[in-house]
Protein backbone atom coordinates (compact mmCIF):
# COMPACT_ATOMS: atom_id res chain seq x y z
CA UNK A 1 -27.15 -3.56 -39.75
CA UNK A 2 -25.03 -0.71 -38.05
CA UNK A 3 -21.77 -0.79 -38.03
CA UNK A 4 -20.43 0.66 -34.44
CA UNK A 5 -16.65 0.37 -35.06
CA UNK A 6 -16.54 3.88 -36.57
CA UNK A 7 -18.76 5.84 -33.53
CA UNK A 8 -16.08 6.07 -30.97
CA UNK A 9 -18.98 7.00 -28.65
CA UNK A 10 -19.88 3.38 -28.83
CA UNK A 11 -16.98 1.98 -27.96
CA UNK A 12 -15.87 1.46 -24.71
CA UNK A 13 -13.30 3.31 -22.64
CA UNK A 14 -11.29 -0.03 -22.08
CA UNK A 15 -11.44 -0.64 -25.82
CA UNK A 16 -12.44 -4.30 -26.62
CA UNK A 17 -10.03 -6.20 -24.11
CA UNK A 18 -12.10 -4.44 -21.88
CA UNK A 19 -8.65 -4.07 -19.37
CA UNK A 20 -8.18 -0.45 -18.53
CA UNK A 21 -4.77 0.51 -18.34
CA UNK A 22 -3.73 2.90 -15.42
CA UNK A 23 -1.68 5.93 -16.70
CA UNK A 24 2.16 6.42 -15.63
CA UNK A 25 1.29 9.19 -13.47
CA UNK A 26 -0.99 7.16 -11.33
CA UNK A 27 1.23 4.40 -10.94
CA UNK A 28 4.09 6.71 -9.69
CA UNK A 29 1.46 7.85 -7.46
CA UNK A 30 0.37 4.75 -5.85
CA UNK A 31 4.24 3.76 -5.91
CA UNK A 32 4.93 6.97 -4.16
CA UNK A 33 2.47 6.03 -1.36
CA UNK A 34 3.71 2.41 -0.97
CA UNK A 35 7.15 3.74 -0.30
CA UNK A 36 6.09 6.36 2.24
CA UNK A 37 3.77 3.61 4.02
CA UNK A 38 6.69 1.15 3.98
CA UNK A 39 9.00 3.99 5.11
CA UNK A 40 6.40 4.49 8.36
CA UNK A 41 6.14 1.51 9.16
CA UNK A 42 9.79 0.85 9.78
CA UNK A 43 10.04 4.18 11.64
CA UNK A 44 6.97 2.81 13.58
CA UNK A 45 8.63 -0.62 14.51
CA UNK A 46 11.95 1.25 15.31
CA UNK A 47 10.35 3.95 17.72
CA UNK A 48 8.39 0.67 19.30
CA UNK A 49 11.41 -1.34 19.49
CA UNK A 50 13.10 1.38 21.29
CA UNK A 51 10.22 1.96 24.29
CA UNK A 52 11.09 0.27 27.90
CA UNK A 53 9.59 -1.57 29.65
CA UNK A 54 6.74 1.01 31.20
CA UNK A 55 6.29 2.89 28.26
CA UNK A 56 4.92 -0.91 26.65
CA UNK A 57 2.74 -1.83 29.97
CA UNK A 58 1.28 1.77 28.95
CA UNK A 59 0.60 0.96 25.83
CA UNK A 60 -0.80 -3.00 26.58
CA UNK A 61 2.21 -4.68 24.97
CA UNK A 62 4.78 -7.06 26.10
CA UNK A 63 8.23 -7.77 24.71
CA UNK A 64 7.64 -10.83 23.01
CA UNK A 65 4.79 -8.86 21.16
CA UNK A 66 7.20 -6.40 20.49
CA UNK A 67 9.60 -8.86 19.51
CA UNK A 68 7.14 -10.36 16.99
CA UNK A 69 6.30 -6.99 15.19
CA UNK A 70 9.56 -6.26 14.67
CA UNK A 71 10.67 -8.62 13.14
CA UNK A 72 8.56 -8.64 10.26
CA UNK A 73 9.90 -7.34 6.98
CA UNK A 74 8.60 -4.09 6.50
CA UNK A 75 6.58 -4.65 3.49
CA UNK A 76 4.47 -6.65 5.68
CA UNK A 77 2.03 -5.22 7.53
């Protein structure tokens, strides 16, 4: 019989639990980019909130649409 638990080649990169962990650095990262999209997306809803009445009919929206994007939180998308 061969014993395996002493040829780190062998061994997975998860280890046994077989869960990889993500490293700090890419979780600051991905944090990073979930502030700047929740940061556009309020900018987005502000600028939209903020067009009359022709600058929606050019775009194909109405108020109420307008009205409902807005007033999501901005984590949603």
């Amino acid at each position: 019989m061969i014993d395996i638990t002493h040829r780190p080649s062998l061994i997975p990169a998860a280890g046994r639990s077989g869960v990889v962990r993500p490293s700090p650095r890419s979780l600051l990262t991905r944090l990073a980019a979930l502030l700047r999209t929740y940061q556009q997306r309020q900018l987005q809803r502000r600028e939209l909130r903020m067009l009359d009445e022709r600058g929606l009919k050019d775009i194909g929206l109405t108020r109420a649409q307008v009205d409902v994007e807005c007033s999501k939180p901005f984590w949603r998308p």
